[in-house]
C-alpha atoms as a PDB file:
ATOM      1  CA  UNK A   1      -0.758   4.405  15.524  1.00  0.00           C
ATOM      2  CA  UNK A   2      -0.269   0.815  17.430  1.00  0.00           C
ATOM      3  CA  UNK A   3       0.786   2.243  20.033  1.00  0.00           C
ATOM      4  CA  UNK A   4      -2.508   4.465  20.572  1.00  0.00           C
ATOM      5  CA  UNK A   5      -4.378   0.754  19.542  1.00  0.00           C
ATOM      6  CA  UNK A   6      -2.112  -0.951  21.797  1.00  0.00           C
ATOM      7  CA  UNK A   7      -2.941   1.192  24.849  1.00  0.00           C
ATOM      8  CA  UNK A   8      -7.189   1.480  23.750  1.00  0.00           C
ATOM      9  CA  UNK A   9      -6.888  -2.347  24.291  1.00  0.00           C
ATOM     10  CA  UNK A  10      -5.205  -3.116  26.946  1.00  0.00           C
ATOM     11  CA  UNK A  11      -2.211  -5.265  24.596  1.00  0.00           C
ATOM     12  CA  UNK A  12       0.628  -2.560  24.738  1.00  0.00           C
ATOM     13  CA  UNK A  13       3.417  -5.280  24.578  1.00  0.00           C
ATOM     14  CA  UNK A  14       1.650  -7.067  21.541  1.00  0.00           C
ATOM     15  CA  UNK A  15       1.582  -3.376  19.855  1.00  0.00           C
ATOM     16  CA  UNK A  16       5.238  -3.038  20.430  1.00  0.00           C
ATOM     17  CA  UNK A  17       5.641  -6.448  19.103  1.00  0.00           C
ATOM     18  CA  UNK A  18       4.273  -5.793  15.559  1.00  0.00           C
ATOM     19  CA  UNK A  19       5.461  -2.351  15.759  1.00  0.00           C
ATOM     20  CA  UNK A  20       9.665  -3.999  16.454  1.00  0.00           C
ATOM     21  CA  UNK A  21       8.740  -6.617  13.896  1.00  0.00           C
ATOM     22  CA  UNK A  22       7.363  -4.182  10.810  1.00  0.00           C
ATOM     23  CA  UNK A  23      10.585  -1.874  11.810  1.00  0.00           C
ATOM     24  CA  UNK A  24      12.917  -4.623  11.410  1.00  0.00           C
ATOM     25  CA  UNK A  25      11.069  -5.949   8.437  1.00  0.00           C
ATOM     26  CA  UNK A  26      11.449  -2.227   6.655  1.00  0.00           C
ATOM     27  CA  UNK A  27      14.971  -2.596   7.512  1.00  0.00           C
ATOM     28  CA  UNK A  28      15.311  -5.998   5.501  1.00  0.00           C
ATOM     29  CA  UNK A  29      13.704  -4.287   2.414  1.00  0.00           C
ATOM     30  CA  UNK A  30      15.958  -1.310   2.889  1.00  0.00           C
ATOM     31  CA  UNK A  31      19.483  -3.603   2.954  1.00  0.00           C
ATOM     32  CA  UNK A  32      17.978  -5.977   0.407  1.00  0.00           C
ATOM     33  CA  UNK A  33      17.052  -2.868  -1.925  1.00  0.00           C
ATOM     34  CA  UNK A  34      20.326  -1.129  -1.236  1.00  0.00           C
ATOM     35  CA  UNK A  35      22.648  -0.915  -4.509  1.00  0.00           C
ATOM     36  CA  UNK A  36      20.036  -1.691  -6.784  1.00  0.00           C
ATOM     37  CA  UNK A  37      18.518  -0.030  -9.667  1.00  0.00           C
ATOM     38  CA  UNK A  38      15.621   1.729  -9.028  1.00  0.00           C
ATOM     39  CA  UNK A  39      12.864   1.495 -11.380  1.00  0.00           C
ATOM     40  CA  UNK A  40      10.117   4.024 -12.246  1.00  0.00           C
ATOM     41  CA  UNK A  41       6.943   2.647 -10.801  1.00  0.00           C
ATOM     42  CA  UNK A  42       3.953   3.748 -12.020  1.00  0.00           C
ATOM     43  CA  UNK A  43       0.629   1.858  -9.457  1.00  0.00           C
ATOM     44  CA  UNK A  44      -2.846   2.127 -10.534  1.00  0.00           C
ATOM     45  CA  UNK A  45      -5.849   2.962  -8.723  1.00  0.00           C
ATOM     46  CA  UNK A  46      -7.831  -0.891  -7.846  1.00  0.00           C
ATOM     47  CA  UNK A  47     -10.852   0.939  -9.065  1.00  0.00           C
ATOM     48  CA  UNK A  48      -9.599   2.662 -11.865  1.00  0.00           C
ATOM     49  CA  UNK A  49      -6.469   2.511 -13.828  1.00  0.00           C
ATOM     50  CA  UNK A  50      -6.399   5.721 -14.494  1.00  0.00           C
ATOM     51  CA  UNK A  51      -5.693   6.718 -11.595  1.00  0.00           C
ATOM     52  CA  UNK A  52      -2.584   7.251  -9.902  1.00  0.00           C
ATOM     53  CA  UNK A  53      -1.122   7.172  -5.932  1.00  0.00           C
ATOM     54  CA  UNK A  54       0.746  10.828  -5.627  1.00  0.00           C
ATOM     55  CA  UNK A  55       3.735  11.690  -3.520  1.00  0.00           C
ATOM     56  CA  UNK A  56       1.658  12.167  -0.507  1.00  0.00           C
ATOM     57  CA  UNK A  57      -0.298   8.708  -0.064  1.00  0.00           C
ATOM     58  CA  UNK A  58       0.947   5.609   2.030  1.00  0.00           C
ATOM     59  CA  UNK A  59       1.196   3.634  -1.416  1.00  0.00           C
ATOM     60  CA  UNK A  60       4.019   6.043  -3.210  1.00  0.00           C
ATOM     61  CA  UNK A  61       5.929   5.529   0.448  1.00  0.00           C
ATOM     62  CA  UNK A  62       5.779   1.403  -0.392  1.00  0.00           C
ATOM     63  CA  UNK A  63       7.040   2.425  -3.656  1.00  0.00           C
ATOM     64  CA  UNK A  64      10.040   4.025  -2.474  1.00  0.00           C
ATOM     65  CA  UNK A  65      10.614   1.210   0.790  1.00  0.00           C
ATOM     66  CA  UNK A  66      10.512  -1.268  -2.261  1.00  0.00           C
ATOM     67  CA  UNK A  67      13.725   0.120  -3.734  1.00  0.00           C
ATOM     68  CA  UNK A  68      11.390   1.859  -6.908  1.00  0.00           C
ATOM     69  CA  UNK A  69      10.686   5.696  -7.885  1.00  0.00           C
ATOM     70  CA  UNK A  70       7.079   6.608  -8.478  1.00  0.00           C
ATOM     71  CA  UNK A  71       6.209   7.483 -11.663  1.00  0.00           C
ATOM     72  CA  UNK A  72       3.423   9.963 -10.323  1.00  0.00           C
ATOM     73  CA  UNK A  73       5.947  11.558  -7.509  1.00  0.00           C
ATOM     74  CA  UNK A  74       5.500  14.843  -8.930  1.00  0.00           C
ATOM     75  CA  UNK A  75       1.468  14.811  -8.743  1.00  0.00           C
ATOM     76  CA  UNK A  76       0.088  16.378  -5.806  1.00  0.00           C
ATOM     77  CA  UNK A  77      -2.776  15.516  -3.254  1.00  0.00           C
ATOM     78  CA  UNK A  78      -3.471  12.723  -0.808  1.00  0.00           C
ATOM     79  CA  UNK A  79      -6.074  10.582  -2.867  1.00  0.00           C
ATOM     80  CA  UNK A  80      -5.486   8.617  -5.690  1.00  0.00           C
ATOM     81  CA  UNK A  81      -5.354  11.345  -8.810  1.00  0.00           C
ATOM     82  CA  UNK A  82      -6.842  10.743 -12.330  1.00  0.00           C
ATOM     83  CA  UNK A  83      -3.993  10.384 -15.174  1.00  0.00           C
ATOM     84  CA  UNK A  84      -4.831   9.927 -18.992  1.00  0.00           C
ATOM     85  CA  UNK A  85      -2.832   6.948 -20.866  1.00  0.00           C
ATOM     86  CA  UNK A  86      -0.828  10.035 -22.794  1.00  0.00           C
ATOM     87  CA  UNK A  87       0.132  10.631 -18.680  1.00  0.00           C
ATOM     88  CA  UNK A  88       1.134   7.110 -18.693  1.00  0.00           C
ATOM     89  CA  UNK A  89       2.999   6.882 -21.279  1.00  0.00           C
ATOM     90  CA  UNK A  90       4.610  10.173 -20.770  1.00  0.00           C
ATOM     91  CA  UNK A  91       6.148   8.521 -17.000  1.00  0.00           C
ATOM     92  CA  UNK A  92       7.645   6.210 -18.728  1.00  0.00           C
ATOM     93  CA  UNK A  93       7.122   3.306 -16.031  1.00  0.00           C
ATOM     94  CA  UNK A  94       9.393   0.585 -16.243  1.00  0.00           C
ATOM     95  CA  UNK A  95       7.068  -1.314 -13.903  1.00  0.00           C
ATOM     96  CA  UNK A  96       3.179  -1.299 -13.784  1.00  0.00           C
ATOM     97  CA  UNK A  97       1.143  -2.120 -10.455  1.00  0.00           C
ATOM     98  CA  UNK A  98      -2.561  -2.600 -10.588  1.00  0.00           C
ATOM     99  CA  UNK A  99      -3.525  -4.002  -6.722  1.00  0.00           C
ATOM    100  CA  UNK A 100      -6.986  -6.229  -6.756  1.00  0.00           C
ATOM    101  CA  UNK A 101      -9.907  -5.195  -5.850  1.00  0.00           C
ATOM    102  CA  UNK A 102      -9.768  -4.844  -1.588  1.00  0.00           C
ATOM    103  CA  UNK A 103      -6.440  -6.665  -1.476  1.00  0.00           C
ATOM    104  CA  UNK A 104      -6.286 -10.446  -2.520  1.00  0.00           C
ATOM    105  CA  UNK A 105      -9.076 -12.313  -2.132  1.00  0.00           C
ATOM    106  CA  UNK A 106     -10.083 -16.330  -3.254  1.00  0.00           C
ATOM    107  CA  UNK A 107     -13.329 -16.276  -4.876  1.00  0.00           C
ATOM    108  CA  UNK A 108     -16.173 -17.078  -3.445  1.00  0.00           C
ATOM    109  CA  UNK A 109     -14.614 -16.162   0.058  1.00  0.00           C
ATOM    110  CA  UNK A 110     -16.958 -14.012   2.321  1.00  0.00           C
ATOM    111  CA  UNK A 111     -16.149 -10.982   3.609  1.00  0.00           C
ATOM    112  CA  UNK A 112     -13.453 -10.651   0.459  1.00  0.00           C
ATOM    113  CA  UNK A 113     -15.135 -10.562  -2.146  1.00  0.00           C
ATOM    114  CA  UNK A 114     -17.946  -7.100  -2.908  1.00  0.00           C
ATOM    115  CA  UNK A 115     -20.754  -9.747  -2.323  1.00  0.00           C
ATOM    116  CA  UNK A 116     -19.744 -11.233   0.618  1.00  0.00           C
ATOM    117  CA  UNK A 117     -19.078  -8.154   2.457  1.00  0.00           C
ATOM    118  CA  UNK A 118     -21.677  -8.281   4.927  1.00  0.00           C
ATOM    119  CA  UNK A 119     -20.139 -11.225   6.132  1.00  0.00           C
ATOM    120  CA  UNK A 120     -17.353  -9.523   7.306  1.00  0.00           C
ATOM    121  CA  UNK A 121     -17.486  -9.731  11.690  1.00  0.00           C
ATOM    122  CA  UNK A 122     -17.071  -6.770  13.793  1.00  0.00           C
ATOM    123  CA  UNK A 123     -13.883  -4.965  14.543  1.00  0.00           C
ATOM    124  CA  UNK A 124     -12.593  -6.075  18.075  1.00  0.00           C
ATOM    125  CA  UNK A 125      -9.619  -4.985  20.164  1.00  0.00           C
ATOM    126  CA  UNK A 126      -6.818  -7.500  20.261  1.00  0.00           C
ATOM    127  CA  UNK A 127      -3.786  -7.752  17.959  1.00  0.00           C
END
């Protein structure tokens, strides 16, 4: 996916900068995670709790890189799937993640926050 960005753009070396850097950063996690216990992580939908990230989305993957075992694995689909507490409780989590609201934010900051989204300036090539 950089690489397509890097080559729309015109910044092909920058791409393959970020793209060595977030390999060798994945490789970090991996030999810090290595050995450890891995608990059963159980992440929450940032607009509802009740929901869970399946085996199939990006988020259950970040779960795993992190050394954890998602607690929804065996749910199916690629979009965040609605769970009941009973669910929950039934996964057993040993860790609970609830992400904010469109990632972290300080209040009052435009373009963050749901107000202050049309403050937000236009997508422009360049990494």
């Amino acid at each position: 996916m950089l690489e397509l960005l890097g080559q729309t753009c015109g910044v092909e070396n920058r791409a393959q900068a970020l793209t060595d850097y977030y390999e060798e950063q994945l490789a970090r996690v991996a030999q810090l995670v290595d050995g450890l216990e891995r608990p059963t992580v159980y992440m929450g939908g940032n607009s509802s709790y009740l929901t869970a990230a399946p085996s199939d989305m990006y988020q259950s993957s970040l779960i795993e890189t992190a050394g954890g075992v998602n607690a929804a694995g065996d749910l199916t689909g690629g979009y965040w799937t609605e769970v009941s507490y009973e669910s929950i409780l039934a996964m057993a989590p040993q860790v609970i993640l609830i992400p904010p609201w469109r990632g972290l934010y300080r209040p009052g900051h435009p373009g963050r926050s749901p107000a202050g989204r049309s403050a937000r300036r236009p997508v422009r090539c360049g990494l």
